[in-house]
N, C-alpha and C. Protein backbone atom coordinates (compact mmCIF):
# COMPACT_ATOMS: atom_id res chain seq x y z
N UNK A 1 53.50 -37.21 -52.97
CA UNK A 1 53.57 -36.49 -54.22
C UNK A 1 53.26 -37.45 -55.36
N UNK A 2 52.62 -36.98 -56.23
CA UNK A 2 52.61 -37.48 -57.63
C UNK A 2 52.95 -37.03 -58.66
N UNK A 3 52.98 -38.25 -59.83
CA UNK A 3 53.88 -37.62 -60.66
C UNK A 3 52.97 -38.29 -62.20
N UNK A 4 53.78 -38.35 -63.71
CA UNK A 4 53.41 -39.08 -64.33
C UNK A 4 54.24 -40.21 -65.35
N UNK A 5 53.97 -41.43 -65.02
CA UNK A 5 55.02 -42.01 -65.27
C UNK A 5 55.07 -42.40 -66.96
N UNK A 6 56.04 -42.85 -67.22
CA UNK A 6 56.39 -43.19 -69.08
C UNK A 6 54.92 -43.45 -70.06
N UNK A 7 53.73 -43.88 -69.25
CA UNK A 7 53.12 -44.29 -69.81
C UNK A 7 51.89 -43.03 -69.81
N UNK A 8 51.79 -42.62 -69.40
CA UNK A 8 51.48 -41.35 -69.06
C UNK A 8 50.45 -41.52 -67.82
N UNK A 9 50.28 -42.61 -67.03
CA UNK A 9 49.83 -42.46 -65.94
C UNK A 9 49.90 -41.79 -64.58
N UNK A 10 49.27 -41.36 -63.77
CA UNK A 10 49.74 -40.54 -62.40
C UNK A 10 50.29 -41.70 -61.68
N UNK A 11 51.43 -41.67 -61.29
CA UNK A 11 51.95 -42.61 -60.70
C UNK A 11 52.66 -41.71 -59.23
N UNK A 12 52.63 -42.60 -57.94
CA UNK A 12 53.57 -41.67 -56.74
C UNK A 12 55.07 -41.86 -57.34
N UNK A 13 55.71 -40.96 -56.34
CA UNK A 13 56.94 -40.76 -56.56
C UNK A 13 57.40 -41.88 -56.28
N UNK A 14 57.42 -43.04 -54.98
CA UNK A 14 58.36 -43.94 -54.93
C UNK A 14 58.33 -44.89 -55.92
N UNK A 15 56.95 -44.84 -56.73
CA UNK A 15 57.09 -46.11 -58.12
C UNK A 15 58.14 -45.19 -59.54
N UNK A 16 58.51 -44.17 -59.02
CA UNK A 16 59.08 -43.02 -60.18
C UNK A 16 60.71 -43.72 -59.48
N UNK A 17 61.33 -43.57 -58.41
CA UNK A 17 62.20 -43.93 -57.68
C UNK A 17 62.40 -45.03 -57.73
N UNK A 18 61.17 -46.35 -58.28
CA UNK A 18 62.18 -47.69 -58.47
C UNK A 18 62.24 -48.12 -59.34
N UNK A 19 61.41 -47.04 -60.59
CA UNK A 19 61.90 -47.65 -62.08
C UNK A 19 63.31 -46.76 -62.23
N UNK A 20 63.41 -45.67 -61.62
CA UNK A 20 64.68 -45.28 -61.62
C UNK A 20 66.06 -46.43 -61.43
N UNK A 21 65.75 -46.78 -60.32
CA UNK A 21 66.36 -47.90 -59.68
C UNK A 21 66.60 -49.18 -60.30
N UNK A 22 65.57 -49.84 -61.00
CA UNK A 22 65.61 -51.05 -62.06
C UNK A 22 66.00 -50.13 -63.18
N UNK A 23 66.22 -48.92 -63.57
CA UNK A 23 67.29 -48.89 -64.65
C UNK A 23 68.09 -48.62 -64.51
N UNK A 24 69.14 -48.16 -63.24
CA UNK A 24 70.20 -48.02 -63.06
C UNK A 24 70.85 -49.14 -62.64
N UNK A 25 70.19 -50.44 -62.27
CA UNK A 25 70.34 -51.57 -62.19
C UNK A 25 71.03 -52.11 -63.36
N UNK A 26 70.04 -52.29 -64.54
CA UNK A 26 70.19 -52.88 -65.41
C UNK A 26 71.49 -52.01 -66.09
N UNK A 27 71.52 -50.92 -66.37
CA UNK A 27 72.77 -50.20 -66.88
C UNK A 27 74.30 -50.79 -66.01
N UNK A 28 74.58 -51.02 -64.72
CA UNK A 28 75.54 -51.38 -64.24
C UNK A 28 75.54 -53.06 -64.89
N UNK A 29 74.30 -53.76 -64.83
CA UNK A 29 74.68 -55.25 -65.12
C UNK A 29 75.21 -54.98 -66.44
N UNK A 30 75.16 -54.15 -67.62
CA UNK A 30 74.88 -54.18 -69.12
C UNK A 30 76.65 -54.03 -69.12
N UNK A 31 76.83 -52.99 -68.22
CA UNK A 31 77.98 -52.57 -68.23
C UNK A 31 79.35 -53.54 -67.45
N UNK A 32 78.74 -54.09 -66.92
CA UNK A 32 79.58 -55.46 -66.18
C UNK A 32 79.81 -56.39 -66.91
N UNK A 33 78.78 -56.50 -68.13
CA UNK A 33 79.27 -58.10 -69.34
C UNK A 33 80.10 -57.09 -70.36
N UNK A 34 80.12 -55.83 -70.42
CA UNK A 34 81.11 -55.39 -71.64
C UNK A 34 82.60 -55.02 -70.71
N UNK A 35 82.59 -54.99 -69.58
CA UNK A 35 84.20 -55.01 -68.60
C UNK A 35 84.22 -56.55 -68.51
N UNK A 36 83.29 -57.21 -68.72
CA UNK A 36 83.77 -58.78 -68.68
C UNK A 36 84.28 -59.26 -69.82
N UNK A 37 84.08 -58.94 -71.23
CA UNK A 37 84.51 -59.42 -72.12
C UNK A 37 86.00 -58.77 -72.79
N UNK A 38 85.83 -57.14 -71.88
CA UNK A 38 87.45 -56.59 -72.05
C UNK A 38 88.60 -57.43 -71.11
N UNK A 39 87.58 -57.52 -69.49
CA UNK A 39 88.73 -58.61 -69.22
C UNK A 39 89.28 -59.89 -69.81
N UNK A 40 88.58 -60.83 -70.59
CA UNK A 40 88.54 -62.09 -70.93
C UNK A 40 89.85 -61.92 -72.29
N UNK A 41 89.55 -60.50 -72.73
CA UNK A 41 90.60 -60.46 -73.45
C UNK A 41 91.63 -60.34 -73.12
N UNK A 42 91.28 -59.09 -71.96
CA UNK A 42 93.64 -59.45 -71.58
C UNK A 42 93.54 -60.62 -71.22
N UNK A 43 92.70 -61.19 -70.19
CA UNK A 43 93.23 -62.59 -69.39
C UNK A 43 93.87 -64.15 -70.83
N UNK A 44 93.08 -63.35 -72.13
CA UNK A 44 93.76 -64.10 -73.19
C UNK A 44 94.81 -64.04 -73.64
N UNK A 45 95.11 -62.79 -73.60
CA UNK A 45 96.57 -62.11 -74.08
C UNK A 45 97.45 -62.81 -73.20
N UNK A 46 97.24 -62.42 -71.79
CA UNK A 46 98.39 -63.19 -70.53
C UNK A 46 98.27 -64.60 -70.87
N UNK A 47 97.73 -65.44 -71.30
CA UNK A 47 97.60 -66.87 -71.21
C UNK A 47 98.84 -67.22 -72.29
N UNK A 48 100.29 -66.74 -71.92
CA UNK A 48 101.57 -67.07 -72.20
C UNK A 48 101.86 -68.25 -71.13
N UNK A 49 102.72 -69.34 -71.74
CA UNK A 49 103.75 -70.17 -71.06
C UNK A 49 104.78 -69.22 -70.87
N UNK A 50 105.82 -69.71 -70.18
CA UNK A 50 107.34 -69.55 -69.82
C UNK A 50 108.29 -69.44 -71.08
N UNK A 51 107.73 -70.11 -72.55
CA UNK A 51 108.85 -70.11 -73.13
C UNK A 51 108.49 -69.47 -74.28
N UNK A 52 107.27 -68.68 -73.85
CA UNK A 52 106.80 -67.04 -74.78
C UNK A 52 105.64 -67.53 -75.59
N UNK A 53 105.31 -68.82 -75.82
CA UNK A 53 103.95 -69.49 -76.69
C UNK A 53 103.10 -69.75 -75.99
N UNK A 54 101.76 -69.26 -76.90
CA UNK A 54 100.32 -68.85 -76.12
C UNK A 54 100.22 -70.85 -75.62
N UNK A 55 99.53 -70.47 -74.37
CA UNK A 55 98.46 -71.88 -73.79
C UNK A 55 98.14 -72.45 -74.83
N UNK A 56 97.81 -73.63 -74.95
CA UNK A 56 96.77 -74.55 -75.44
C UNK A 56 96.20 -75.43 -74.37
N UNK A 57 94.80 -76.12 -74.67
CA UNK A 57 94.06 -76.75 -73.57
C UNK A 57 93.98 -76.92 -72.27
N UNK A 58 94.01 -77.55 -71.75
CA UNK A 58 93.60 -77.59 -70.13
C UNK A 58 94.43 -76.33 -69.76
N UNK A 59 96.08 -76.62 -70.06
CA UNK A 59 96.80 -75.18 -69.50
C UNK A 59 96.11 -73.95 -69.49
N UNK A 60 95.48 -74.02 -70.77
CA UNK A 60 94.81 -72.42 -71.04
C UNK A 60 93.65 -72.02 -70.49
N UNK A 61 92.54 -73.21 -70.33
CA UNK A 61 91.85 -73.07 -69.70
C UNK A 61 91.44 -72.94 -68.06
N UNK A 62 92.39 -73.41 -67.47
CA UNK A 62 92.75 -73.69 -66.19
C UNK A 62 93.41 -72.24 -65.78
N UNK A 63 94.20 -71.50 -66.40
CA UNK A 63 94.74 -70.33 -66.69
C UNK A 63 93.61 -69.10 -66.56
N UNK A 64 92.64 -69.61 -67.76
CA UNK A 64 91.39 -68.25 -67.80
C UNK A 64 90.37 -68.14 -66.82
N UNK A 65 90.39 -69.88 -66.71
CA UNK A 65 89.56 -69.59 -64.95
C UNK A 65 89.87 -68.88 -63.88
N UNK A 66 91.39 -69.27 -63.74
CA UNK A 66 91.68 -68.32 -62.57
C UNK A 66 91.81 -66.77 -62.60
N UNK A 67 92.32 -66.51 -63.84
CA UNK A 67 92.14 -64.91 -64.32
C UNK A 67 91.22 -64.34 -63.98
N UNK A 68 90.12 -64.93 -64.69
CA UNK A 68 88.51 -64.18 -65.04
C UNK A 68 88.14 -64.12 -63.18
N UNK A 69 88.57 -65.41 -62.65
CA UNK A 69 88.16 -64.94 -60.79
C UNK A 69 88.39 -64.45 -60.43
N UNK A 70 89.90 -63.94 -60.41
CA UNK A 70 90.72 -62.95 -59.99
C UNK A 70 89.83 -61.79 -60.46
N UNK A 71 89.79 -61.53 -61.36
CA UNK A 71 89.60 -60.01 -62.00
C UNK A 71 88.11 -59.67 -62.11
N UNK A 72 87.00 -60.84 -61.29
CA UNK A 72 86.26 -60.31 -61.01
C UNK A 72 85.69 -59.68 -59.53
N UNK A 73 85.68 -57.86 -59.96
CA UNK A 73 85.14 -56.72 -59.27
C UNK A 73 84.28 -56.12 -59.96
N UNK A 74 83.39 -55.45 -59.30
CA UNK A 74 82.18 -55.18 -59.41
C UNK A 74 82.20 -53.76 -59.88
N UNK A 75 81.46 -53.05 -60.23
CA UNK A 75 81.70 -51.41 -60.42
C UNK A 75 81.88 -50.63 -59.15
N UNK A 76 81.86 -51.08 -58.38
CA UNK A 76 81.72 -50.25 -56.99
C UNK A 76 83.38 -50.54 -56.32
N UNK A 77 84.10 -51.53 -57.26
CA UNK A 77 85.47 -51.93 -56.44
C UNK A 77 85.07 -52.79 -55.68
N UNK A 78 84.13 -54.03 -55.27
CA UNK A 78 84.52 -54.69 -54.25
C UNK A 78 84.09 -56.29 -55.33
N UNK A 79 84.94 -56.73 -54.80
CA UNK A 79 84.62 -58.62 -55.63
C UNK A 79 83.11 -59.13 -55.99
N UNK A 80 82.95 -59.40 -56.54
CA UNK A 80 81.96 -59.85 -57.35
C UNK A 80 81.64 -61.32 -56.12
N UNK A 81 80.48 -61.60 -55.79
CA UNK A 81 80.22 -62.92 -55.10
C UNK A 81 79.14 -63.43 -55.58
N UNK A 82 78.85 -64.32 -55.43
CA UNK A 82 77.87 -65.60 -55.54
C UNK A 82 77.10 -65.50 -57.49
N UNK A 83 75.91 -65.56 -58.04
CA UNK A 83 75.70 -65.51 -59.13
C UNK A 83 76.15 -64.39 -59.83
N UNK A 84 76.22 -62.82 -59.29
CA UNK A 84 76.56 -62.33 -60.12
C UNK A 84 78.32 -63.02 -60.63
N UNK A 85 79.38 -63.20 -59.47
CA UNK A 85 80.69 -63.80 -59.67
C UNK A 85 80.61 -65.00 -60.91
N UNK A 86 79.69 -65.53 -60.24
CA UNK A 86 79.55 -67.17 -61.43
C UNK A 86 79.24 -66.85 -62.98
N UNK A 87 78.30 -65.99 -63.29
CA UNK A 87 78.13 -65.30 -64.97
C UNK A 87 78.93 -64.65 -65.21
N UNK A 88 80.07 -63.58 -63.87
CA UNK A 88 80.95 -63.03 -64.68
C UNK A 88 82.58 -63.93 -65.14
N UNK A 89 82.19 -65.23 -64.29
CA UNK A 89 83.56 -65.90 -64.53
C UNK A 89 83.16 -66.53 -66.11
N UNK A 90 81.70 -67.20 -66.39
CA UNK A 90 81.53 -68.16 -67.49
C UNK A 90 81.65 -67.23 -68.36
N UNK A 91 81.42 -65.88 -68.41
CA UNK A 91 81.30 -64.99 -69.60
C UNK A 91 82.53 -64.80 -70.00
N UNK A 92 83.65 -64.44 -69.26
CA UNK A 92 84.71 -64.23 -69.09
C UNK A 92 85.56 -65.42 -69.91
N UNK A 93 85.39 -66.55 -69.29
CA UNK A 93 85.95 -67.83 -69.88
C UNK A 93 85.35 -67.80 -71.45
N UNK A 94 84.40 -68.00 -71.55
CA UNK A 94 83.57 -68.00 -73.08
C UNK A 94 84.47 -66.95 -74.34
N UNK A 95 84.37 -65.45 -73.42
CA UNK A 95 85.22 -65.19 -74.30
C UNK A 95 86.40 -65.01 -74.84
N UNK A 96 87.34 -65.57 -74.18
CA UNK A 96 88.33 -65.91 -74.21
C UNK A 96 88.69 -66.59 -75.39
């Protein structure tokens, strides 16, 4: 089957099916750095000591690392691994 794609060319259906695909792509990544920067904020909020005063240095940072790892999952519910995990931990940390 054919079709016509954005540009107004006749294009087949499976090149219609993987720009579909590279934009539903890109919408989940877009949407993974704005749940990354909501996490980075609680994981800021939690970055309490024991005696009720926020972290400072290494504590705090050592703190947001492990948060932002922890709390990275993917949109689908399952853990985040290898580069995508690694941009969502630095993003995470950054904004903190």
């Amino acid at each position: 089957m054919w079709g016509r794609g954005h540009s107004g060319k006749i294009v087949s259906r499976s090149s219609l099916k993987e720009e579909m695909m590279k934009r539903l792509a890109l919408a989940i990544l877009i949407t993974s750095f704005a749940v990354g920067s909501a996490m980075a904020q609680s994981c800021a909020t939690k970055a309490v000591g024991s005696d009720g005063k926020p972290l400072a240095g290494a504590a705090k940072a050592s703190f947001m690392k492990k948060c932002c790892t922890d709390s990275a999952i993917g949109s689908d519910g399952k853990p985040l691994a290898g580069a995508a995990k690694t941009s969502y931990v630095a993003k995470c940390v950054k904004g903190g």
